[in-house]
Protein backbone atom coordinates (compact mmCIF):
# COMPACT_ATOMS: atom_id res chain seq x y z
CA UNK A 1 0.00 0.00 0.00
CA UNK A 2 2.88 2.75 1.13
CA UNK A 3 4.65 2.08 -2.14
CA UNK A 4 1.39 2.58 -4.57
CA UNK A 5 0.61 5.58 -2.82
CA UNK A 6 4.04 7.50 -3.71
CA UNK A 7 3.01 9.07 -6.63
CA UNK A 8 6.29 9.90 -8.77
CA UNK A 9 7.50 7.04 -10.68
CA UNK A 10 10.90 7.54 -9.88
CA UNK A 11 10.86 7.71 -6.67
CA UNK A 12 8.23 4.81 -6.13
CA UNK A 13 11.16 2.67 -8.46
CA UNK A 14 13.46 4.22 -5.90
CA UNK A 15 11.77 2.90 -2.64
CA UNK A 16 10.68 -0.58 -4.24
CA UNK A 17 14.53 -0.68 -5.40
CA UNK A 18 15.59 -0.20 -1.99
CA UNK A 19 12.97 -2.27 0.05
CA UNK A 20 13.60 -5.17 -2.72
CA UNK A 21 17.00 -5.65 -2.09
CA UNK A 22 17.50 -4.85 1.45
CA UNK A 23 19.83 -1.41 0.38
CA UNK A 24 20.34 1.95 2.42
CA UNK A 25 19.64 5.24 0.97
CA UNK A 26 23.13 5.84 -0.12
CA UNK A 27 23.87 3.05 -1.75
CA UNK A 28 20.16 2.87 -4.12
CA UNK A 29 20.99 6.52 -4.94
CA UNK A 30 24.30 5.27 -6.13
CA UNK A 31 23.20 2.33 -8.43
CA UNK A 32 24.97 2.20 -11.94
CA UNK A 33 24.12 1.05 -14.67
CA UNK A 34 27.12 -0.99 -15.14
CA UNK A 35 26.41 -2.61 -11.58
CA UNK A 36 23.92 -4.83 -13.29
CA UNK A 37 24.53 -8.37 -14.37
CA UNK A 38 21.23 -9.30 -15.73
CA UNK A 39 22.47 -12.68 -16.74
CA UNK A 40 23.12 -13.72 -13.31
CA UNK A 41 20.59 -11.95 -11.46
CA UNK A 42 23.12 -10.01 -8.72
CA UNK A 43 24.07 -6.20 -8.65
CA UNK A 44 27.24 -5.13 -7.26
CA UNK A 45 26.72 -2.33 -4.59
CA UNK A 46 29.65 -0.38 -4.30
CA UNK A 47 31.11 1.83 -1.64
CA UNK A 48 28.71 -0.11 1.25
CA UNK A 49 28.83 1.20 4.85
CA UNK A 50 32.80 0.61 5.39
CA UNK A 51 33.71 1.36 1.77
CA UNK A 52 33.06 -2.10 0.98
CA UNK A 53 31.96 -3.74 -2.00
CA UNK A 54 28.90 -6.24 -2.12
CA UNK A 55 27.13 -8.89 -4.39
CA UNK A 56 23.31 -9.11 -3.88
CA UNK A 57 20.29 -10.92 -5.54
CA UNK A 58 18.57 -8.85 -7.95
CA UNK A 59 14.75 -9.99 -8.27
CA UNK A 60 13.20 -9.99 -11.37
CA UNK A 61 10.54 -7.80 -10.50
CA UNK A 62 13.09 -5.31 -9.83
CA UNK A 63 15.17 -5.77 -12.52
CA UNK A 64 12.03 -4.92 -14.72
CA UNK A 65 11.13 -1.79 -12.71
CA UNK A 66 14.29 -0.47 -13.23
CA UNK A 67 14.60 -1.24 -17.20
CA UNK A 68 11.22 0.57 -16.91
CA UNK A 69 12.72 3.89 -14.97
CA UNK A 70 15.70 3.78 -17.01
CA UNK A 71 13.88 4.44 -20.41
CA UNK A 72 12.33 7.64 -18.97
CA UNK A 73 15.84 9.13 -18.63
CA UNK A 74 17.90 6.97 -20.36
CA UNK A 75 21.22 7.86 -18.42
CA UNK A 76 24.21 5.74 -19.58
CA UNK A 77 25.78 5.38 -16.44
CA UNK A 78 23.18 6.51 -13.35
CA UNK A 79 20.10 4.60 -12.48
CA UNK A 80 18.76 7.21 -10.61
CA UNK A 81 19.73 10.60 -12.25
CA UNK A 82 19.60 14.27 -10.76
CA UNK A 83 16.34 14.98 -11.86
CA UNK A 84 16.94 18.59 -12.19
CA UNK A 85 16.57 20.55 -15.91
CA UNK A 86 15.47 19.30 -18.96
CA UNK A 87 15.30 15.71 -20.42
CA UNK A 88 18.82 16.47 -21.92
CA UNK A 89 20.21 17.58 -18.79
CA UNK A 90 18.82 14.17 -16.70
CA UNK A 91 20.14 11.86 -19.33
CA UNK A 92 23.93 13.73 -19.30
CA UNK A 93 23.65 14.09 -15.35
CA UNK A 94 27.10 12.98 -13.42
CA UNK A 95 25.24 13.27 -9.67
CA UNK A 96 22.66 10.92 -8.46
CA UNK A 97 19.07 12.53 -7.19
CA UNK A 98 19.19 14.26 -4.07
CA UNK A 99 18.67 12.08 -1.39
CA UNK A 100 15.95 14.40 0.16
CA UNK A 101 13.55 13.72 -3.03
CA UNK A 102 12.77 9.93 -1.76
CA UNK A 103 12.43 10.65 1.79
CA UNK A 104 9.67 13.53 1.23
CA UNK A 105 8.04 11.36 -1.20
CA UNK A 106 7.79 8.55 1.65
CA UNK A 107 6.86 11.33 4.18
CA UNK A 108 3.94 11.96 2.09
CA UNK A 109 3.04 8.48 1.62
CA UNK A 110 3.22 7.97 5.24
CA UNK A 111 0.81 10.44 5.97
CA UNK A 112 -1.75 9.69 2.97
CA UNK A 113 -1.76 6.02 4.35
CA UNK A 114 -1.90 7.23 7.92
CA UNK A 115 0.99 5.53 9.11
CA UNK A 116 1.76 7.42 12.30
CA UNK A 117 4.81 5.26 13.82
CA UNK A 118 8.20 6.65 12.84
CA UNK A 119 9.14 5.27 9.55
CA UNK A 120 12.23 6.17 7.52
CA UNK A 121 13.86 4.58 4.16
CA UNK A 122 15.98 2.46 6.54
CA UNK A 123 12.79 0.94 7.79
CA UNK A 124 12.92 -0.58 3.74
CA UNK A 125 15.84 -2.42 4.67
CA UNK A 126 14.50 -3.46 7.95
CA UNK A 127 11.38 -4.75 6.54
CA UNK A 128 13.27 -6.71 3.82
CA UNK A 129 15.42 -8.98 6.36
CA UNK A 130 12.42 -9.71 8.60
CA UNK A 131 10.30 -10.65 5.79
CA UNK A 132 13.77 -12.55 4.55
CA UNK A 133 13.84 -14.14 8.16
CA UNK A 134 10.45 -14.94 7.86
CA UNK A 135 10.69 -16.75 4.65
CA UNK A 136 13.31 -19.00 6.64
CA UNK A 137 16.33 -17.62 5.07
CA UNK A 138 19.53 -18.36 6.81
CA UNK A 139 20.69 -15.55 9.19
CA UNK A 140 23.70 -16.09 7.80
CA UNK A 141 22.73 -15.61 4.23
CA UNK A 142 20.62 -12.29 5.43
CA UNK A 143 23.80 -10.64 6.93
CA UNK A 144 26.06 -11.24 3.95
CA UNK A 145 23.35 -9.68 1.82
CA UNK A 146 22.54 -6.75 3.70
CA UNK A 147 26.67 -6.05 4.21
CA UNK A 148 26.49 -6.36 8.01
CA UNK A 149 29.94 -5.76 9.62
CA UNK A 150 31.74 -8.05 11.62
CA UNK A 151 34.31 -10.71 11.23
CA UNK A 152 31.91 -13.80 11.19
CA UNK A 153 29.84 -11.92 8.99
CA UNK A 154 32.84 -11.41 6.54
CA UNK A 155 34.34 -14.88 7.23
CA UNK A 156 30.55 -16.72 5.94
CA UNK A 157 30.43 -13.79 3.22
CA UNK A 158 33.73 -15.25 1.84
CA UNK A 159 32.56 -18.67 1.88
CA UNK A 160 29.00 -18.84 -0.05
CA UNK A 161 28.16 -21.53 -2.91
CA UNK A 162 26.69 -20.85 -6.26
CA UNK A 163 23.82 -23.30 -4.33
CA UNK A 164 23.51 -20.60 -1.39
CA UNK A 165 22.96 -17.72 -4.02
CA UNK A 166 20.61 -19.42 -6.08
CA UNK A 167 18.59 -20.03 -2.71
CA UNK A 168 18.71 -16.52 -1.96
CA UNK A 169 17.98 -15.51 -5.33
CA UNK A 170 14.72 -17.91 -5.02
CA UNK A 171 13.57 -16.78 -1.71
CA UNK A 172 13.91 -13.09 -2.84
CA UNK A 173 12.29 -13.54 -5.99
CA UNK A 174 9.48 -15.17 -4.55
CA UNK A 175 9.06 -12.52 -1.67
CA UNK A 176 9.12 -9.75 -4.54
CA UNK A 177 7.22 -11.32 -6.84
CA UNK A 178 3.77 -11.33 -4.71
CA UNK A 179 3.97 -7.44 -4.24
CA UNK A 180 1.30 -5.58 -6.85
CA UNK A 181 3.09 -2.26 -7.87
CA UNK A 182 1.04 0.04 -9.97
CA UNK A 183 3.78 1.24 -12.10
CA UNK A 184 1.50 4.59 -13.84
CA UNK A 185 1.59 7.53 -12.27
């Protein structure tokens, strides 16, 4: 419901980007379009919390919202463009949106859906790994996903299968795939 009542495209693409794949603010704003591999599903978040790199599960669903956003702007290197000027101006754009365009547009959904607890963009993330949890994902699988700092973290990071991925990739496509997005504005 929160994310079919933000009314922009992009920034509804933005928030379903960043609840879909468990992200932080910082690091959806930063997406490239050379982060992508659509042949294997993942997207390489760069420049995490720590400065460190990441692989995650990209979910289909996702994956086709973001082909989607991408043909409004058609930025060769940003997947979510300073939105400032003219069409020209978005689609030659070196700087990512400003951050505070999201978080008013979820502000605003907040309050048309009457949501009165105190909810943030981070809550995306939060809701993500205890739906993941809830889906009886491995803890361990959640924290390598979601770029959680600490040794063991790094230590089970380092040692994930091609069979542990495609779980993940399963789980979070199913999870994804059950969410009705009304993609017109």
């Amino acid at each position: 419901m929160l994310l079919n009542t933000v009314r922009k495209i992009r920034y509804r693409v933005f928030l379903f980007t960043t609840y879909s794949m468990g992200l932080r603010l910082g690091e959806t704003l930063n997406l490239k379009v050379g982060d992508i591999d659509s042949k294997t599903m993942g997207i390489h978040i760069r420049n995490g919390k720590g400065r460190r790199d990441r692989y995650v599960s990209l979910p289909f669903a996702t994956l086709q919202a973001l082909r989607f956003f991408w043909k409004t702007h058609q930025n060769p290197n940003l997947i979510f463009p300073n939105q400032n000027g003219t069409h020209e101006t978005i689609r030659n754009a070196e700087t990512p949106m400003d951050r505070e365009g999201p978080q008013q547009a979820m502000k605003v959904a907040l309050k048309e859906c009457r949501i009165r607890k105190k909810v943030s963009i981070h809550s995306l993330r939060h809701s993500f790994a205890t739906h993941l949890v809830e889906k009886g994902v491995q803890l361990r699988l959640i924290q390598a996903h979601l770029g959680h700092a600490s040794p063991s973290t790094t230590a089970i990071y380092t040692h994930l299968t091609e069979h542990f991925f495609q779980n993940q990739s399963k789980e979070i496509n199913d999870l994804i795939s059950k969410l009705k997005i009304n993609w017109s504005e």
